[in-house]
N, C-alpha and C. Protein backbone atom coordinates (compact mmCIF):
# COMPACT_ATOMS: atom_id res chain seq x y z
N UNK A 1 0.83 -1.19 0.00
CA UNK A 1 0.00 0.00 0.00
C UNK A 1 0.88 1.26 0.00
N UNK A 2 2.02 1.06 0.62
CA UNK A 2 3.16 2.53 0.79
C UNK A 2 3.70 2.60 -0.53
N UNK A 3 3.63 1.64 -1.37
CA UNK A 3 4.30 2.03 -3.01
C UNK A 3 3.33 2.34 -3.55
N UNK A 4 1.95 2.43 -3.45
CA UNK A 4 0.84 2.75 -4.13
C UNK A 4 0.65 4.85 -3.82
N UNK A 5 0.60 4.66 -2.65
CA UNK A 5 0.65 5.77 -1.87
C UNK A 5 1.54 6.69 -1.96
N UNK A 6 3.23 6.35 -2.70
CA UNK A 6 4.25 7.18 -2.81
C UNK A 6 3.91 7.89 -4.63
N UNK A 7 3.36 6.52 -5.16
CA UNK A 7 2.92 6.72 -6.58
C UNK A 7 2.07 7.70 -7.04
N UNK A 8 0.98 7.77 -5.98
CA UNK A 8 0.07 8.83 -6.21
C UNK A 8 0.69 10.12 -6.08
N UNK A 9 1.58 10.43 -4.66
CA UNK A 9 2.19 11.52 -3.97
C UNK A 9 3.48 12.16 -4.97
N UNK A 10 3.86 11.00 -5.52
CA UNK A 10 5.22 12.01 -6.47
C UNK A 10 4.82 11.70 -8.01
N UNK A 11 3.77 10.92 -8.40
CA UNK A 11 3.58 10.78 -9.77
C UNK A 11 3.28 12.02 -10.61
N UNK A 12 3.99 11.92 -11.34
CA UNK A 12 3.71 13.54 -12.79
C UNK A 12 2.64 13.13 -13.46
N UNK A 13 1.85 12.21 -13.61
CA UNK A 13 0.75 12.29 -14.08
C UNK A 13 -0.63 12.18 -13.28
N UNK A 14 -0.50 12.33 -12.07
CA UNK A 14 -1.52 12.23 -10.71
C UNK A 14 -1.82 13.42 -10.71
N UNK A 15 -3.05 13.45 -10.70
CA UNK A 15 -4.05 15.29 -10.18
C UNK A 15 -3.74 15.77 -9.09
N UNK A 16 -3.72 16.89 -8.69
CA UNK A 16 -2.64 18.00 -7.95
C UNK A 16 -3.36 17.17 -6.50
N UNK A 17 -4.68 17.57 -6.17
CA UNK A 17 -5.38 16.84 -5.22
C UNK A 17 -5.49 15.85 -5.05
N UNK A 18 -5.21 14.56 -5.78
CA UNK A 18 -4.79 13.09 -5.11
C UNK A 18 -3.56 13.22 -4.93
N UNK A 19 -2.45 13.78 -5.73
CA UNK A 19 -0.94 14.43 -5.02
C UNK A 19 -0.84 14.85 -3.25
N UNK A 20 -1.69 15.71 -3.15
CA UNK A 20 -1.70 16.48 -1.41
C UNK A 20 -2.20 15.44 -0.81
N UNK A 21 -3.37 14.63 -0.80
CA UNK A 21 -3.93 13.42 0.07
C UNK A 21 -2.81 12.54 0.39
N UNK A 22 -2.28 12.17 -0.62
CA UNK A 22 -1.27 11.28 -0.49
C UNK A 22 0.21 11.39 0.45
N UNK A 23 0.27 12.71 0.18
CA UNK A 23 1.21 13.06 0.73
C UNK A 23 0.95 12.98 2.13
N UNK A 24 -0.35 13.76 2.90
CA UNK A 24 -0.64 13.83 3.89
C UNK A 24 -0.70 12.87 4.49
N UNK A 25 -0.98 11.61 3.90
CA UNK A 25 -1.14 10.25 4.25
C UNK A 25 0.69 9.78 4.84
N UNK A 26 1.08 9.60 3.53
CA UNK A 26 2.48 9.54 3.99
C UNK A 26 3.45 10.36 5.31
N UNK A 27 3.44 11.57 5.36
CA UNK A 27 3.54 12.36 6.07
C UNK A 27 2.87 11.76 7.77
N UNK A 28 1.66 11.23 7.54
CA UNK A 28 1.10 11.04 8.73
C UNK A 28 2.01 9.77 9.18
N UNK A 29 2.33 9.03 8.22
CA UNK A 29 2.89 7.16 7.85
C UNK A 29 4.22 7.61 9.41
N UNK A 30 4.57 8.80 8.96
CA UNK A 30 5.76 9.06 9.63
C UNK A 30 6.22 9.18 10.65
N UNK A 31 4.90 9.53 11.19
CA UNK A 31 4.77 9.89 13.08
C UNK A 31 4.66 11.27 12.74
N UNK A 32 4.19 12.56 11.86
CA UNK A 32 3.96 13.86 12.06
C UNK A 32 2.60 14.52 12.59
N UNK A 33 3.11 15.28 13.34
CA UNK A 33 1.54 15.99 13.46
C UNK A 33 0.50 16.90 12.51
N UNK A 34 -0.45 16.52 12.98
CA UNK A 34 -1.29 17.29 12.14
C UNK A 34 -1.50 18.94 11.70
N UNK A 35 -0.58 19.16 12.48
CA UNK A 35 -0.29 20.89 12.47
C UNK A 35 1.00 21.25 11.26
N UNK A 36 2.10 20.28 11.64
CA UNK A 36 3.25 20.15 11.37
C UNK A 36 2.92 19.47 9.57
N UNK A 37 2.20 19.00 9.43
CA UNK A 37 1.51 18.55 8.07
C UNK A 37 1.00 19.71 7.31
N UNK A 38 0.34 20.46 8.15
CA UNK A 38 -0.41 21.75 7.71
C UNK A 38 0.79 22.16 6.91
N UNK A 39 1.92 22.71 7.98
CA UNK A 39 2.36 23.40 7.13
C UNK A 39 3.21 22.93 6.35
N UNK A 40 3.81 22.08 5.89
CA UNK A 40 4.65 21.29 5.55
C UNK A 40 3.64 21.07 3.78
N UNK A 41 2.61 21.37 4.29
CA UNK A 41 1.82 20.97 2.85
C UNK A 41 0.91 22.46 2.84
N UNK A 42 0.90 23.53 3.53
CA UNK A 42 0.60 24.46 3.12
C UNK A 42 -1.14 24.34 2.97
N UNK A 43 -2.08 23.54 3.66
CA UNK A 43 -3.35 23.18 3.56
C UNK A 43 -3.57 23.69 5.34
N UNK A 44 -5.25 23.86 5.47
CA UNK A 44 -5.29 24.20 7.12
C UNK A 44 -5.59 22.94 7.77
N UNK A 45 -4.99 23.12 8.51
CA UNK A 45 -4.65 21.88 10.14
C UNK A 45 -6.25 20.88 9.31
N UNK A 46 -7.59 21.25 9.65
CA UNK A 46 -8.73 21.15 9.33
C UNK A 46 -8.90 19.92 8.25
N UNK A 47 -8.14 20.27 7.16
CA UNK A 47 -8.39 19.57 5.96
C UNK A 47 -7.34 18.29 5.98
N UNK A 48 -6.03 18.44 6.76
CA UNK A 48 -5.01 17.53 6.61
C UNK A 48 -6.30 16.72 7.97
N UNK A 49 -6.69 16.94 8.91
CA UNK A 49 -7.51 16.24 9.75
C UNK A 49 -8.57 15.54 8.85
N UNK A 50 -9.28 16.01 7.97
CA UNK A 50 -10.28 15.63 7.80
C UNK A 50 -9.38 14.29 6.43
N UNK A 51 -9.00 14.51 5.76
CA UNK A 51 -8.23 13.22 4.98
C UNK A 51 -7.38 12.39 5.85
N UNK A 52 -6.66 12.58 6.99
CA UNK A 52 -6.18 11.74 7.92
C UNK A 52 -7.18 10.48 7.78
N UNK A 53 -8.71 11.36 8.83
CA UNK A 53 -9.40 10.41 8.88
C UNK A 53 -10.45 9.48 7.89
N UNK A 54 -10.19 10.12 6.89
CA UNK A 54 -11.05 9.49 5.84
C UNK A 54 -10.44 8.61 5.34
N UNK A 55 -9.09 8.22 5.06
CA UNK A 55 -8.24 7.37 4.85
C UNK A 55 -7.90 6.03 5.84
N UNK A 56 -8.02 6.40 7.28
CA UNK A 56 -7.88 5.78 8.48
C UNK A 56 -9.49 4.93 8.28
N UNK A 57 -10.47 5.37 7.68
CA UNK A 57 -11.90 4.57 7.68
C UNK A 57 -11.95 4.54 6.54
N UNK A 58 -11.40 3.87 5.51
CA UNK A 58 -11.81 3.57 3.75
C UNK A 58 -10.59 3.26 3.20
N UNK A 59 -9.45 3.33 3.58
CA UNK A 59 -8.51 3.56 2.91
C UNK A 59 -8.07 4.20 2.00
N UNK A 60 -7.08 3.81 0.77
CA UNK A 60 -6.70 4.67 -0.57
C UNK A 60 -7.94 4.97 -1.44
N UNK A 61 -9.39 4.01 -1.27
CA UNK A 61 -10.43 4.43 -1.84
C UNK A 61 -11.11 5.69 -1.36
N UNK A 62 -10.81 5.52 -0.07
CA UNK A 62 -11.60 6.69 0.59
C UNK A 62 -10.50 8.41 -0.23
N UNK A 63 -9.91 8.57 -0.59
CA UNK A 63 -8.87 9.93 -0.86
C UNK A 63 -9.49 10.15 -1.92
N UNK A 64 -9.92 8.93 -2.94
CA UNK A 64 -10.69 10.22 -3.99
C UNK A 64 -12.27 11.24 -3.36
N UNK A 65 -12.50 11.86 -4.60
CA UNK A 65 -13.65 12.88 -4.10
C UNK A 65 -14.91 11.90 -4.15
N UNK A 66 -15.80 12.44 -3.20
CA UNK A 66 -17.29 11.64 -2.98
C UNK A 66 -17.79 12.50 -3.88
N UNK A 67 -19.62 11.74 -4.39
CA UNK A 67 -19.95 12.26 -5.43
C UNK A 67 -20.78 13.66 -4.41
N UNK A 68 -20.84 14.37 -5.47
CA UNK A 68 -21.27 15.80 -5.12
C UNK A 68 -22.62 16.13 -5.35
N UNK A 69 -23.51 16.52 -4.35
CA UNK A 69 -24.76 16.63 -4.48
C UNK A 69 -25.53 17.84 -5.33
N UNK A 70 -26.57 17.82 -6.00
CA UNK A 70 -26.75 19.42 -7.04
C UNK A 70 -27.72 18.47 -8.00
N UNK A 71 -28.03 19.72 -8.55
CA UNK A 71 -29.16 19.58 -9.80
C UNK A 71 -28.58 18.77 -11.05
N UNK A 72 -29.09 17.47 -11.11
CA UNK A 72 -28.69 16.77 -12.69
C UNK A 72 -28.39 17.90 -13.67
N UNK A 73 -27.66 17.26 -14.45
CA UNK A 73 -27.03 18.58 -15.58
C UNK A 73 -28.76 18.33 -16.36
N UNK A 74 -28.81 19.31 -17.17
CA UNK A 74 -30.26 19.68 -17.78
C UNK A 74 -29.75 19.28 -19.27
N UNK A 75 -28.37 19.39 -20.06
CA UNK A 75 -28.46 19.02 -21.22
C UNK A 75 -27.70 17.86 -21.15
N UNK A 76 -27.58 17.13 -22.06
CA UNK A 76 -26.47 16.12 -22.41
C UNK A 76 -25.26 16.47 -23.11
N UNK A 77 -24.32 15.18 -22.68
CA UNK A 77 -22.57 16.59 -22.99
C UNK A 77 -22.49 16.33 -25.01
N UNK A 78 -23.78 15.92 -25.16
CA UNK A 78 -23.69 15.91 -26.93
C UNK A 78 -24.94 17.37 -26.82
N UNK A 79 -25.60 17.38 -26.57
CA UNK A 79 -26.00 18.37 -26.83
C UNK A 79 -25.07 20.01 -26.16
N UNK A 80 -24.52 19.67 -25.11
CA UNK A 80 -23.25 21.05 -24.96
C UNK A 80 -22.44 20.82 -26.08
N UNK A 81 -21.93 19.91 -26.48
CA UNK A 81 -20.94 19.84 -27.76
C UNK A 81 -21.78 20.72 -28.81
N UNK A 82 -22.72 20.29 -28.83
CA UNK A 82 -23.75 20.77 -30.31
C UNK A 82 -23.93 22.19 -29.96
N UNK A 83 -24.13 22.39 -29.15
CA UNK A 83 -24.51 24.31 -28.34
C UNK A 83 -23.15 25.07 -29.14
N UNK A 84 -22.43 24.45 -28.78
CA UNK A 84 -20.66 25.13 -28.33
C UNK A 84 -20.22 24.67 -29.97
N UNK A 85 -20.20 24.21 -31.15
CA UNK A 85 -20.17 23.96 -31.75
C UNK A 85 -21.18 24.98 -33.10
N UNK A 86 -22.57 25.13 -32.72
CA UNK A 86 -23.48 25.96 -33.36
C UNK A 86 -22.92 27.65 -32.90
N UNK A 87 -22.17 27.72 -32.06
CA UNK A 87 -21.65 28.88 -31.39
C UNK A 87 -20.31 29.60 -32.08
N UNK A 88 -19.67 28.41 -32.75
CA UNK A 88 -18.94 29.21 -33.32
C UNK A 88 -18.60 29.12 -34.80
N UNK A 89 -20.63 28.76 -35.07
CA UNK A 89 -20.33 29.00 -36.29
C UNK A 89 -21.10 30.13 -36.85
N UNK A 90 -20.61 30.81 -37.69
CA UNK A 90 -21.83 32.00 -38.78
C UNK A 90 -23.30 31.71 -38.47
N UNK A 91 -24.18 32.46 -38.20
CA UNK A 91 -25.83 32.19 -38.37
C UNK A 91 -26.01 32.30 -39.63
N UNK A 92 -25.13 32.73 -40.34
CA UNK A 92 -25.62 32.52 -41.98
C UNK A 92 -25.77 31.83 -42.30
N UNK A 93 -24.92 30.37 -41.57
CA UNK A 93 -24.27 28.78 -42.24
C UNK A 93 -25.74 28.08 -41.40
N UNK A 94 -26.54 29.01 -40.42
CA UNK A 94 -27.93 28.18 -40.15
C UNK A 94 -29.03 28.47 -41.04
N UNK A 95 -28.88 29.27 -41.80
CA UNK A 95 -29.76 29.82 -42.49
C UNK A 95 -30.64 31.28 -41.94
N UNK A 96 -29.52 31.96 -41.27
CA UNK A 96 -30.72 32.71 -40.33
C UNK A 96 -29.75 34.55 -40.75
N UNK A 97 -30.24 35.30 -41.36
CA UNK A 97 -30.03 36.48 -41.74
C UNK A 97 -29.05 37.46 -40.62
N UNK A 98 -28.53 37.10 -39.99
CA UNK A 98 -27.56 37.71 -39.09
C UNK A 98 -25.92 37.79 -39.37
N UNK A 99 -25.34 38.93 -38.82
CA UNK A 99 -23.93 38.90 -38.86
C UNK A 99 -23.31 38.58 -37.69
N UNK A 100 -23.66 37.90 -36.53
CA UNK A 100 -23.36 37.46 -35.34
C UNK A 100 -24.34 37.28 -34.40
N UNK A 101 -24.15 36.28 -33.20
CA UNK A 101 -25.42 35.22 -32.90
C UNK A 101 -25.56 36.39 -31.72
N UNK A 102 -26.59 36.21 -31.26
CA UNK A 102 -27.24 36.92 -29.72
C UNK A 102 -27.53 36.09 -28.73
N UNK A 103 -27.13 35.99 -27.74
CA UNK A 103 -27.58 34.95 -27.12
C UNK A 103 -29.02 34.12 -27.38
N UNK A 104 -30.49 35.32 -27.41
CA UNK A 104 -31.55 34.62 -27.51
C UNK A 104 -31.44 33.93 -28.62
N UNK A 105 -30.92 34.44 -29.87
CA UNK A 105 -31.10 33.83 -31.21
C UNK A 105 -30.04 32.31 -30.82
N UNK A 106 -29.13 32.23 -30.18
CA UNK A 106 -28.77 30.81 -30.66
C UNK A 106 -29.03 30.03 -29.43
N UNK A 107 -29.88 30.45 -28.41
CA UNK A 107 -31.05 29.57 -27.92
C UNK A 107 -32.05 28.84 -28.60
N UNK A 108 -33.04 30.25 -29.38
CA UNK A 108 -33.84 29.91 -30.36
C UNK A 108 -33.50 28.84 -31.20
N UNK A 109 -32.40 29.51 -31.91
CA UNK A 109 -31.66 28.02 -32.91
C UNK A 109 -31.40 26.45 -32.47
N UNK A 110 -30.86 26.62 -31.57
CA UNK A 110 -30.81 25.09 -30.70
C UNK A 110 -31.58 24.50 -30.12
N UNK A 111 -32.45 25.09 -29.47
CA UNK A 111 -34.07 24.60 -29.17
C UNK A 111 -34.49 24.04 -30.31
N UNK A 112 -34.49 24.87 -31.38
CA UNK A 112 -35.07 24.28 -32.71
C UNK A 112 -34.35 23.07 -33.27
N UNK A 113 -32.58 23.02 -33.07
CA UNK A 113 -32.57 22.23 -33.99
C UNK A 113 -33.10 20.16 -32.90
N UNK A 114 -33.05 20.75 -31.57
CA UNK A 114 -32.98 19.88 -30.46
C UNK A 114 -34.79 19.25 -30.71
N UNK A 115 -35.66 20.15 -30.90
CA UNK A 115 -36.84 19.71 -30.80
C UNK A 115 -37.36 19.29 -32.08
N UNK A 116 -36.63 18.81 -33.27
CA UNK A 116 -36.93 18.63 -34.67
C UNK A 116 -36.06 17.40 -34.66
N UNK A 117 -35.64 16.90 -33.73
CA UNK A 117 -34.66 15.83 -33.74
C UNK A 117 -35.68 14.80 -32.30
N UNK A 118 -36.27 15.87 -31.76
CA UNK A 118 -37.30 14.99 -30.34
C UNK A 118 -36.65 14.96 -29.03
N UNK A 119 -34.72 15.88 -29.09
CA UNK A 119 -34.39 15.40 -27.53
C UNK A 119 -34.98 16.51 -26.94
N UNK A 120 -35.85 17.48 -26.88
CA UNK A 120 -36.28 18.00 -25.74
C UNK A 120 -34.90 19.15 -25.39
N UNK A 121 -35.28 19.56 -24.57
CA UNK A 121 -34.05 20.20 -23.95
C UNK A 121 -34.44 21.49 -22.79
């Protein structure tokens, strides 16, 4: 588990925040205090406490992020592709008499092209 744990903590391709968990973990491996962690990792006393113990009850599973509570996304990431995509193109190339989109107009447009296809949106 300590080669798994060093992997996460010094790996160049590990996300900055499984980087600091890890470390803190290790750091703790050591006999350090939780203050002495703080600063040593530049995070407040608080947060090196609160991954201490989340690790101490779950282990290396427990360090990633829990899922996050909030409103289901409202479009699908093909229809943001299609938004963001209709966005940077000409309204001329939609057929629609303009020299640059307005927000309402490439609402309008995407509603339309979304509800002529049936996904709703």
């Amino acid at each position: 588990m300590r080669w798994l744990l060093k992997k996460m903590a010094y790996g160049h391709k590990t996300p900055h925040q499984t980087r600091q968990r890890a470390a803190i973990v290790l750091l703790a491996a050591r006999g350090r205090a939780n203050a002495k962690i703080a600063v040593d990792t530049r995070l407040h006393v608080d947060t090196v406490r609160s991954w201490r113990g989340r690790f101490a009850h779950g282990g290396i599973p427990a360090l990633t992020d829990r899922r996050r509570s909030g409103r289901p996304a409202r479009f699908t990431p093909i229809q943001v592709a299609e938004a963001k995509a209709l966005a940077c193109q000409l309204p001329a190339e939609s057929g629609l008499p303009l020299s640059r989109w307005s927000c309402p107009e490439l609402v309008r447009c995407g509603l339309r092209l979304w509800h002529t296809r049936g996904e709703g949106g």
